[in-house]
C-alpha atoms as a PDB file:
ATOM      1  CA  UNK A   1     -26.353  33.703 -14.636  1.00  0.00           C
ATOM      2  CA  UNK A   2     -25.187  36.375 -12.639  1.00  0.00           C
ATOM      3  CA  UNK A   3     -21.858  37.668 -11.208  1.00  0.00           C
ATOM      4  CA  UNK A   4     -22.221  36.575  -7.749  1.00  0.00           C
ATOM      5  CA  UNK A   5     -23.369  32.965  -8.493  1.00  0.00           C
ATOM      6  CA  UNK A   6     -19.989  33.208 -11.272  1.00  0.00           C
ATOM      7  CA  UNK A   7     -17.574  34.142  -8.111  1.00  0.00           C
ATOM      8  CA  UNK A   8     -14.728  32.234  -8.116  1.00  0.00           C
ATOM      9  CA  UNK A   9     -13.444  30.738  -5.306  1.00  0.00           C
ATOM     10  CA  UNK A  10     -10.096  29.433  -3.886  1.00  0.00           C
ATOM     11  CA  UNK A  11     -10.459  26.599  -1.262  1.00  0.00           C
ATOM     12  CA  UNK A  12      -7.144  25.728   0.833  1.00  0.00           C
ATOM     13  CA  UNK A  13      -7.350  22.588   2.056  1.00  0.00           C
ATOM     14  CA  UNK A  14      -4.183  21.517   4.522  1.00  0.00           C
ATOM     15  CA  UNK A  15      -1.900  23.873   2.322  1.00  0.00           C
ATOM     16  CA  UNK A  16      -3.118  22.733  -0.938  1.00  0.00           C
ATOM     17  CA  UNK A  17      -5.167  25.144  -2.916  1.00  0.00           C
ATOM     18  CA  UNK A  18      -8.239  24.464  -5.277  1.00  0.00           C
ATOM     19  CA  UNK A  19     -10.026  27.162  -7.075  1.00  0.00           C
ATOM     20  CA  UNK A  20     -13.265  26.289  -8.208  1.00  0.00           C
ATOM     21  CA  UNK A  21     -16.352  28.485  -8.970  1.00  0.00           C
ATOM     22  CA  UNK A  22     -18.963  28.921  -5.902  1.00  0.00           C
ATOM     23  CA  UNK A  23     -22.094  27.821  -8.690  1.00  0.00           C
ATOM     24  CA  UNK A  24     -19.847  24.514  -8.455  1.00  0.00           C
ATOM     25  CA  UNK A  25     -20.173  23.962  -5.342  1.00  0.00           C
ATOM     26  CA  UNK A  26     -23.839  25.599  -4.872  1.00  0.00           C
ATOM     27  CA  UNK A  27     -24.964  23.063  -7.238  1.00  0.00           C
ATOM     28  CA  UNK A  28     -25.055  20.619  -4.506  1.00  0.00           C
ATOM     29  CA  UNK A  29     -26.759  22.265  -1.940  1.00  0.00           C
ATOM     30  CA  UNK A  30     -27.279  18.919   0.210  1.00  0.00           C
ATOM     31  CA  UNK A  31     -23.181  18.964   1.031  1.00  0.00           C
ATOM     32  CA  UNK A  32     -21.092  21.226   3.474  1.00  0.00           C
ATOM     33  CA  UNK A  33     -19.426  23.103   0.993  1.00  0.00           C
ATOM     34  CA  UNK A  34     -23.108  23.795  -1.012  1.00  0.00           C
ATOM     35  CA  UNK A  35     -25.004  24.694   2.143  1.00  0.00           C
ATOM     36  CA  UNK A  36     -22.167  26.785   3.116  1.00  0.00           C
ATOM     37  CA  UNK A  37     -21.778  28.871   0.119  1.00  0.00           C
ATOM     38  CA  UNK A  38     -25.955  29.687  -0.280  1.00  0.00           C
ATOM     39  CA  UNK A  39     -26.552  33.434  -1.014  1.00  0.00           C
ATOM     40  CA  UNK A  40     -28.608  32.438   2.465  1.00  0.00           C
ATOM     41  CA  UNK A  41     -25.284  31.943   3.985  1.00  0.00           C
ATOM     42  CA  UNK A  42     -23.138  34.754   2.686  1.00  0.00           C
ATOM     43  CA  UNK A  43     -23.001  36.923   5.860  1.00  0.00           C
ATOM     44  CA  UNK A  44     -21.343  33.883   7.538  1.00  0.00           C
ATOM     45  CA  UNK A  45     -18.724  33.445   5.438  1.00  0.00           C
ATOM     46  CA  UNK A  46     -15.208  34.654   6.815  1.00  0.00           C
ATOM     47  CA  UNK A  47     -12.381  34.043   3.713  1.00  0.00           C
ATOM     48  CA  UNK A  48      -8.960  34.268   5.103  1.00  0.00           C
ATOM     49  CA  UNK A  49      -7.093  36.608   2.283  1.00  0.00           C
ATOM     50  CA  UNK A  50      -8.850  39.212   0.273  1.00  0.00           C
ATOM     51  CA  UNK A  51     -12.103  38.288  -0.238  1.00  0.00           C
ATOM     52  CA  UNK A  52     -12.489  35.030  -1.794  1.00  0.00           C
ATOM     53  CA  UNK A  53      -9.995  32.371   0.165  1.00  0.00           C
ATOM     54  CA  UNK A  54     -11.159  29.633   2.670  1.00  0.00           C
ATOM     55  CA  UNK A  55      -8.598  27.598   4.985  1.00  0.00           C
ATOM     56  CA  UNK A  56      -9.797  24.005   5.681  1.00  0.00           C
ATOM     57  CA  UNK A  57      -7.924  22.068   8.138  1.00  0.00           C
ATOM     58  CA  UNK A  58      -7.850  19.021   6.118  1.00  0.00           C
ATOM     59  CA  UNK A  59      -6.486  16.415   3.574  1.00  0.00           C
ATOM     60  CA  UNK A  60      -5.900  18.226   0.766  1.00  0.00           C
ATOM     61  CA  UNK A  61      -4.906  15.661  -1.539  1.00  0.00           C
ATOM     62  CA  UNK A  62      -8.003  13.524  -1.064  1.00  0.00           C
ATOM     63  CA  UNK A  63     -10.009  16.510  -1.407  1.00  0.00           C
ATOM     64  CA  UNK A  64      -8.755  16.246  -4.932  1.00  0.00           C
ATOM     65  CA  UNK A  65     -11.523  13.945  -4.964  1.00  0.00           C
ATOM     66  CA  UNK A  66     -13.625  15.580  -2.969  1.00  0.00           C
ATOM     67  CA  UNK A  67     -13.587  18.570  -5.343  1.00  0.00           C
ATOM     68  CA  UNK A  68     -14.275  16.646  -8.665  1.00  0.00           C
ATOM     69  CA  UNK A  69     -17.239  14.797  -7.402  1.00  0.00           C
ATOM     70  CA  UNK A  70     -18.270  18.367  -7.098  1.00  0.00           C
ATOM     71  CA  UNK A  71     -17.422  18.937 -10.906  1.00  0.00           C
ATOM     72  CA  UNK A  72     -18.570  15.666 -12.407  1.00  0.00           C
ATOM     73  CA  UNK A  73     -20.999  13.724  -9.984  1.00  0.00           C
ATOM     74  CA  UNK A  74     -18.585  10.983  -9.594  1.00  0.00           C
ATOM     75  CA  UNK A  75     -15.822  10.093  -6.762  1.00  0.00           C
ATOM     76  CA  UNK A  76     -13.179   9.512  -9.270  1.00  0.00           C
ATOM     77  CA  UNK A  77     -11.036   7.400  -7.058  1.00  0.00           C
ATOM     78  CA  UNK A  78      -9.051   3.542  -7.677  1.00  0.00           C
ATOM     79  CA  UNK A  79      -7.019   1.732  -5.485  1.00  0.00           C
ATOM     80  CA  UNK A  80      -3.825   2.560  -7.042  1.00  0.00           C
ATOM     81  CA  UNK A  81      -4.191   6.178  -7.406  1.00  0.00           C
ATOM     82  CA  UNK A  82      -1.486   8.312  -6.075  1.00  0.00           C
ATOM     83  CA  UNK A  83      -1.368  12.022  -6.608  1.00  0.00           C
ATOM     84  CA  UNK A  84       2.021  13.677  -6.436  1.00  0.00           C
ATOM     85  CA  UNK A  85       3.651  10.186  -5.090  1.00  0.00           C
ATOM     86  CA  UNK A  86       1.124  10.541  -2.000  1.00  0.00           C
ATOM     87  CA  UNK A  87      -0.967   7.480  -1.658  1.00  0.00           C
ATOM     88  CA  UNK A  88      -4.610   7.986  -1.003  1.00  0.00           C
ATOM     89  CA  UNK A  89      -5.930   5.236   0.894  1.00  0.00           C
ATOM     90  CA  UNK A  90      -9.330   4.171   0.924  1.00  0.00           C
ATOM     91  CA  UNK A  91     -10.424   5.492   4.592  1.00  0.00           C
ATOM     92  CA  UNK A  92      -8.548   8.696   4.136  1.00  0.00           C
ATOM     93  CA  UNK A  93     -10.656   9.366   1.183  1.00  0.00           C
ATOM     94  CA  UNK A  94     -13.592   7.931   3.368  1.00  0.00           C
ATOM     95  CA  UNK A  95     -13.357  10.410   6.217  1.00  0.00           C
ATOM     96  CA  UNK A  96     -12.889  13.277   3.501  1.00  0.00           C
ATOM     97  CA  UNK A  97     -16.688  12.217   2.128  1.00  0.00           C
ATOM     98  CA  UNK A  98     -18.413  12.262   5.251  1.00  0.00           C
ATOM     99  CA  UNK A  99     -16.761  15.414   6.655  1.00  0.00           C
ATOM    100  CA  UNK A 100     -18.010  17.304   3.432  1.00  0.00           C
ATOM    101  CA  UNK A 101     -21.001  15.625   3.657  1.00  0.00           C
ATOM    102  CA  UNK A 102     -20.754  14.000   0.074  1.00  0.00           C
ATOM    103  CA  UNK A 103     -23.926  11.589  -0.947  1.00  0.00           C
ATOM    104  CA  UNK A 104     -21.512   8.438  -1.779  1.00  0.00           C
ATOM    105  CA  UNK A 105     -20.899   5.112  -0.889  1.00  0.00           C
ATOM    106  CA  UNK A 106     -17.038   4.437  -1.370  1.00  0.00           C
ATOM    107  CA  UNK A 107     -17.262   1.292   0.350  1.00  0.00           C
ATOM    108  CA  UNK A 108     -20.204  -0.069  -1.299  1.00  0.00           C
ATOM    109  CA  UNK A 109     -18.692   1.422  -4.510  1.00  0.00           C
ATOM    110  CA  UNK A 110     -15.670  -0.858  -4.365  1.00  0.00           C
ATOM    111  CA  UNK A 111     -17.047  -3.774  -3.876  1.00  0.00           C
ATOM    112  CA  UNK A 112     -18.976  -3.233  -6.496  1.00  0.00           C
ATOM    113  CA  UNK A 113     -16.213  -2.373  -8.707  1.00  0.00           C
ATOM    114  CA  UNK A 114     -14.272  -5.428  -7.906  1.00  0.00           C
ATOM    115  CA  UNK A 115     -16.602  -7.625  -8.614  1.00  0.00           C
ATOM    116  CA  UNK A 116     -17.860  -7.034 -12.052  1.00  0.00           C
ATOM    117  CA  UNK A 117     -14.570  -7.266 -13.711  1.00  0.00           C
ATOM    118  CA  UNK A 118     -13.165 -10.248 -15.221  1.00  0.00           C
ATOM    119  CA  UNK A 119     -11.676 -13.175 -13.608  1.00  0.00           C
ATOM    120  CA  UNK A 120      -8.362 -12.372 -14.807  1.00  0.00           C
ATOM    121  CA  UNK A 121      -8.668  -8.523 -13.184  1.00  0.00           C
ATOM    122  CA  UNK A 122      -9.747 -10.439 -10.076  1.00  0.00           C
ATOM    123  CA  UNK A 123      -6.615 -12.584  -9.730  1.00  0.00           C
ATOM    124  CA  UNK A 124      -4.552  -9.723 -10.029  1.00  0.00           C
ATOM    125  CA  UNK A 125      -6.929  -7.412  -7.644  1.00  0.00           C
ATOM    126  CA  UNK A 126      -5.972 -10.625  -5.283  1.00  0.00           C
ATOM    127  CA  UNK A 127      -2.691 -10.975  -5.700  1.00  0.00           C
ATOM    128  CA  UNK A 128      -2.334  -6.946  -5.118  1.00  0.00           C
ATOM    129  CA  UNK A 129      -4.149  -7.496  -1.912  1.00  0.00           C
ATOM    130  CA  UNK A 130      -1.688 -10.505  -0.542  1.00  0.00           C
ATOM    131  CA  UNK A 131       1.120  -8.677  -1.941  1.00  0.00           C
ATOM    132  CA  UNK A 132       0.010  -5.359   0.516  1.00  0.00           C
ATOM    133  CA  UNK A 133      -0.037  -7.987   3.506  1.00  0.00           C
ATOM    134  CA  UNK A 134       2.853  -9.481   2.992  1.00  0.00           C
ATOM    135  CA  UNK A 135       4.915  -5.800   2.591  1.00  0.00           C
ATOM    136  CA  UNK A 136       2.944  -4.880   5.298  1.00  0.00           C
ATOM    137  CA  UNK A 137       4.547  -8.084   7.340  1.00  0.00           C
ATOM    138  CA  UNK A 138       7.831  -6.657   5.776  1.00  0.00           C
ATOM    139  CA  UNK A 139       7.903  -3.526   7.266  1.00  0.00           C
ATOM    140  CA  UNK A 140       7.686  -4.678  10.569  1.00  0.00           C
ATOM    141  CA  UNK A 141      10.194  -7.525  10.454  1.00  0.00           C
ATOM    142  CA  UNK A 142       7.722 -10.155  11.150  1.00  0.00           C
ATOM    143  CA  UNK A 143       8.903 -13.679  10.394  1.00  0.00           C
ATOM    144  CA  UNK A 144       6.104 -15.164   8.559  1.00  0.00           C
ATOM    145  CA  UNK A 145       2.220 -14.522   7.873  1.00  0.00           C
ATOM    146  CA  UNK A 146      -1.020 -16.894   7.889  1.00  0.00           C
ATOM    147  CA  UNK A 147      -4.209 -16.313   5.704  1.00  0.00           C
ATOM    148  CA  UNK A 148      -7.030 -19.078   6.027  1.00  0.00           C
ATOM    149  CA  UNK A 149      -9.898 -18.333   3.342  1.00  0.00           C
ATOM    150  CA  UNK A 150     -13.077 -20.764   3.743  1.00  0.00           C
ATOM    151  CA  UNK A 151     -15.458 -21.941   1.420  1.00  0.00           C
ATOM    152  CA  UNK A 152     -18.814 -20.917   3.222  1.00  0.00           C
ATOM    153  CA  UNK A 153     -17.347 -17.011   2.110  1.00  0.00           C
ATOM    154  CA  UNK A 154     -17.570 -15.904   5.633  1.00  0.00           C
ATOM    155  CA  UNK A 155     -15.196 -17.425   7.581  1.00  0.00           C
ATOM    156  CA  UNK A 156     -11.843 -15.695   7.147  1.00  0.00           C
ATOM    157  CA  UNK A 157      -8.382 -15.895   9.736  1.00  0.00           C
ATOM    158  CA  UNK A 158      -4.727 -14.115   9.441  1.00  0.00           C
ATOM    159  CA  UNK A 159      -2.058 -13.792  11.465  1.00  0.00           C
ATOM    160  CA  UNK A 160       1.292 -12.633  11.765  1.00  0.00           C
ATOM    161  CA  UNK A 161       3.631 -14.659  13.454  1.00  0.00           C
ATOM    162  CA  UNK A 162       1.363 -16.733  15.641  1.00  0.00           C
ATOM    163  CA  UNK A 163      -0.437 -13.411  16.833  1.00  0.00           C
ATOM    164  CA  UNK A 164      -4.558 -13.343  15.404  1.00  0.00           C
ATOM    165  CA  UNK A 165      -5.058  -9.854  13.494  1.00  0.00           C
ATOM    166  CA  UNK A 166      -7.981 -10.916  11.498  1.00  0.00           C
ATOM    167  CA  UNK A 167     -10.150  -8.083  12.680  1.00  0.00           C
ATOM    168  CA  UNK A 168      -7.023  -5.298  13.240  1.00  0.00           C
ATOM    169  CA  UNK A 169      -8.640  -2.316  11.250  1.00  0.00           C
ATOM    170  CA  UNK A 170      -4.905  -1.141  10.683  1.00  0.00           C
ATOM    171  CA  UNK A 171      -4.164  -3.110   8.542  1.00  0.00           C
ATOM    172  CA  UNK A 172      -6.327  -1.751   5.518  1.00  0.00           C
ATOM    173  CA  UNK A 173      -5.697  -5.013   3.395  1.00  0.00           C
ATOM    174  CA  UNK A 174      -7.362  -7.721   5.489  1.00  0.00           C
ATOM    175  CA  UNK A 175     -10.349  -5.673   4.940  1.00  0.00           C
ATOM    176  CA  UNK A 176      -9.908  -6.583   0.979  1.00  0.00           C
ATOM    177  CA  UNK A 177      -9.645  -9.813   1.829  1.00  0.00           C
ATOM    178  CA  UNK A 178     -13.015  -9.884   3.246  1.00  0.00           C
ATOM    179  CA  UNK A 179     -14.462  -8.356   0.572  1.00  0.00           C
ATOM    180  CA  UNK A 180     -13.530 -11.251  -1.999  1.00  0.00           C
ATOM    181  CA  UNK A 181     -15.846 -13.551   0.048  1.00  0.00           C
ATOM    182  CA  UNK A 182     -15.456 -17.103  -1.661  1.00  0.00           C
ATOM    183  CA  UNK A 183     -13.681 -15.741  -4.548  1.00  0.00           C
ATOM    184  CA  UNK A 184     -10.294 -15.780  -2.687  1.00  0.00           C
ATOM    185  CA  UNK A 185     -10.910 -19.337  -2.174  1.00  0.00           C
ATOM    186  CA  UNK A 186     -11.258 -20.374  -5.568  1.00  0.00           C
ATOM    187  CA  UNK A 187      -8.724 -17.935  -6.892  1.00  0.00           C
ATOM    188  CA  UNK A 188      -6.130 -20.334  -4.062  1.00  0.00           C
ATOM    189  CA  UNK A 189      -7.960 -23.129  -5.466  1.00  0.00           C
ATOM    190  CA  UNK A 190      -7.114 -22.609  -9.484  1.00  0.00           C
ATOM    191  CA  UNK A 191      -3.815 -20.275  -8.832  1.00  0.00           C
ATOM    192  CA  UNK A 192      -2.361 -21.623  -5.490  1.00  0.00           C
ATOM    193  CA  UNK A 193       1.014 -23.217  -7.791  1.00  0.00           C
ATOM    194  CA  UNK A 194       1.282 -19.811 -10.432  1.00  0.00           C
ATOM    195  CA  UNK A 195       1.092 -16.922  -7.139  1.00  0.00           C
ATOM    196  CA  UNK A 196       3.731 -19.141  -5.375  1.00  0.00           C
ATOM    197  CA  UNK A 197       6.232 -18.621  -8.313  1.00  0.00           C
ATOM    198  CA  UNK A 198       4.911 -15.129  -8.655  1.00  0.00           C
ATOM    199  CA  UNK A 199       6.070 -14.296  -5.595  1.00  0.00           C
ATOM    200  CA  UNK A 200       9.218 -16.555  -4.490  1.00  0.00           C
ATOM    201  CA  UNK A 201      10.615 -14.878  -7.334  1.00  0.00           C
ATOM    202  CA  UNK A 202       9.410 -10.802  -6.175  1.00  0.00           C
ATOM    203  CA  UNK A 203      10.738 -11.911  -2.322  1.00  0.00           C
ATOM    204  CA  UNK A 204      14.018 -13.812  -2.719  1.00  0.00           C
ATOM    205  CA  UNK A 205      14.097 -16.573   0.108  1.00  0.00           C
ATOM    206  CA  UNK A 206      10.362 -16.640   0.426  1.00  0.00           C
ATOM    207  CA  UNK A 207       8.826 -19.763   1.240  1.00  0.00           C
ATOM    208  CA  UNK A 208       5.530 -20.386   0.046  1.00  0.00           C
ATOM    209  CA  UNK A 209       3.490 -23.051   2.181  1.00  0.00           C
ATOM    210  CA  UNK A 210      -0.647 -23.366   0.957  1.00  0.00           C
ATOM    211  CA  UNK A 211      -2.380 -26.492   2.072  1.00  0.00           C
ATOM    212  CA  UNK A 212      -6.205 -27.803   1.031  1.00  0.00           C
ATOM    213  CA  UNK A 213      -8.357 -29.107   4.037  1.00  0.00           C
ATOM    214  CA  UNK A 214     -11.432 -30.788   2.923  1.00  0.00           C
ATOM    215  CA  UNK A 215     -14.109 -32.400   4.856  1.00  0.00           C
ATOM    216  CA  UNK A 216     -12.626 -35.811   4.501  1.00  0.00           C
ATOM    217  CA  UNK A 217     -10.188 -34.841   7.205  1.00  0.00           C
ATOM    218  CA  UNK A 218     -10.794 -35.664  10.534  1.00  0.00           C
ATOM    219  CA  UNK A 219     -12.235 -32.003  12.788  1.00  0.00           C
ATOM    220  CA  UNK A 220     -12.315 -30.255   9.481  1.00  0.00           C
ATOM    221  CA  UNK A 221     -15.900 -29.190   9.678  1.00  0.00           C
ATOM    222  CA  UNK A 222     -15.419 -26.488   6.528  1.00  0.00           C
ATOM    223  CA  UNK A 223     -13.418 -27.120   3.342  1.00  0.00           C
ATOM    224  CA  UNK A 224     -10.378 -24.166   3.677  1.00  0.00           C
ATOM    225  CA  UNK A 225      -7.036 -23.134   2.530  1.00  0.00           C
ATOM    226  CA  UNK A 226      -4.603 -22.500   4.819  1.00  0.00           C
ATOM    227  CA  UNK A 227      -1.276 -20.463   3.769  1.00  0.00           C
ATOM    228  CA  UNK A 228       1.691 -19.938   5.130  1.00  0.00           C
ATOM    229  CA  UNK A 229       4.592 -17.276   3.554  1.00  0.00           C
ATOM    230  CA  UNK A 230       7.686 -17.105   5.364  1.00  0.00           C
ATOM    231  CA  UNK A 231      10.717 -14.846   4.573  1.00  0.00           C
ATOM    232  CA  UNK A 232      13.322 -17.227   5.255  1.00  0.00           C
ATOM    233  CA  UNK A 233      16.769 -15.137   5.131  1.00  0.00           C
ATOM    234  CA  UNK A 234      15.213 -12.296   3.566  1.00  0.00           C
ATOM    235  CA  UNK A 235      16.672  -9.817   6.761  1.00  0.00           C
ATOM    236  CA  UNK A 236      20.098 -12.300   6.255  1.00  0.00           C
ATOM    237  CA  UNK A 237      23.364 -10.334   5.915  1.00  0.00           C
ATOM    238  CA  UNK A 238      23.296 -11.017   2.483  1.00  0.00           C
ATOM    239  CA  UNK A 239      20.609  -8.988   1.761  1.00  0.00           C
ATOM    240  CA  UNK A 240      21.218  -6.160   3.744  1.00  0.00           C
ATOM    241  CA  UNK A 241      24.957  -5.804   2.176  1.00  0.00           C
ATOM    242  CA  UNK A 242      23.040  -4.092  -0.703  1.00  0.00           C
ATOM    243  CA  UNK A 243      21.851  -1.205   1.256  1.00  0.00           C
ATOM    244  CA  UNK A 244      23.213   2.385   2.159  1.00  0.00           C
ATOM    245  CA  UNK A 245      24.230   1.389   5.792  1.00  0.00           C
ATOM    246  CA  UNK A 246      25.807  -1.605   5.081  1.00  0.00           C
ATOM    247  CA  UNK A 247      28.144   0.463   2.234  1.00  0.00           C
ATOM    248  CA  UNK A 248      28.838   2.869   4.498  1.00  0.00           C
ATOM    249  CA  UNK A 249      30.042   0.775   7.105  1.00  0.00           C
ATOM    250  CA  UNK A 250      32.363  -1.345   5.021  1.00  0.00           C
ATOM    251  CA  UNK A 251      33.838   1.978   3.698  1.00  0.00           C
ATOM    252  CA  UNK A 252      34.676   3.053   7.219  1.00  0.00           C
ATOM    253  CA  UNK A 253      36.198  -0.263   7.924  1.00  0.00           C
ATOM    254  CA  UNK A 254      38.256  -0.097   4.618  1.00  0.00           C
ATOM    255  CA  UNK A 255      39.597   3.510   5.596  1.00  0.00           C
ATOM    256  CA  UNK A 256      40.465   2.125   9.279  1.00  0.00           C
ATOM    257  CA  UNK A 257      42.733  -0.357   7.974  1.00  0.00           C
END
């Protein structure tokens, strides 16, 4: 193999630098960084210090990804991976693929993933999905939130508060929720009783309301589960004496008296 092919190359993506040799990246000749770094292409090339740097505007911790697909064929990527405390979220890492042009299905990927583990791992991939909505709910102070999962594995309703965000792409969650199809119904079905005391005791004051509509009840035309969590007095006084504003402001009226 020689030299030139063996170049080593450092690519900066949004501050973060990987180094990474150009026969790497050459090897896939279909992507942007493979087309780009052709002997073809050489002349075009403009590093930005010395002779062998390259500054890409972009998110450089999912291009940790982006880079090792490069290495080992695969998008080595799970819902839970963080890298340096920094989240990586799904369409972050999405956006990253098609502006390097990578040959892979993340989306179709996932799905698959979820759904050839075991039932157990799909309980827990569930719960981990309501648990994101319901800190999601959190964050914004909202009073309550609504989930309606239907048998025919299509139908599919949530809301926070009384206002309909079943198709609001910013919430990345509800998109999970989709993706378990009937599953999420029968996981309600069997689990409805053992999530509730999962999480009244992970939200104290949480109040866990899941009713089963069947067919048998009058304008029910599709057997459904309809939840309900509320937060109660989880933004109560109570709660809030155990944070760093509260402390503070008792200490100033202690040292006023």
């Amino acid at each position: 193999m020689s030299a030139q092919k063996e170049q080593r190359v450092i690519l900066n993506v949004g501050g973060i630098k990987y180094e990474t040799y150009r026969s790497t990246l050459t090897a896939y000749p279909n992507t942007m960084l493979g087309a780009m770094f052709q002997e073809r292409n050489v002349q075009l090339l403009h590093p930005t210090e010395g002779n062998n740097e390259y500054f890409f505007d972009r998110n450089g911790y999912a291009f940790r990804f982006i880079i090792e697909f490069y290495r080992t064929g695969k998008i080595l990527w799970e819902e839970s991976t963080t890298i340096n405390s920094i989240n990586v979220t799904r369409n972050e890492l999405h956006e990253e693929i098609e502006y390097f042009r990578i040959p892979y299905d993340i989306d179709v990927d996932c799905k698959k993933l979820k759904f050839k583990k075991r039932p157990a791992e799909v309980i827990d991939i569930f719960v981990n999905v309501l648990e994101s909505f319901v800190d999601a709910a959190l964050q914004e102070w909202h009073g309550d939130v609504k989930i309606y999962l239907y048998e025919d594995a299509i139908s599919f309703k949530a809301f926070l508060d009384n206002e309909d965000v079943s198709n609001n792409k910013k919430i990345l969650c509800l998109e999970d929720f989709k993706t378990f199809k009937k599953m999420g119904y029968r996981v309600l079905k069997s689990f409805a009783k053992d999530i509730a005391i999962y999480f009244k005791k992970l939200i104290p004051g949480l109040v866990w309301d899941c009713h089963y509509f069947n067919r048998n009840i009058p304008q029910v035309t599709l057997p459904h589960f309809a939840l309900k969590i509320s937060f109660g007095d989880r933004y109560s006084k109570e709660l809030l004496e155990s944070t760093k504003f509260y402390s503070n402001l008792t200490m100033e009226d202690e040292d006023s008296k």
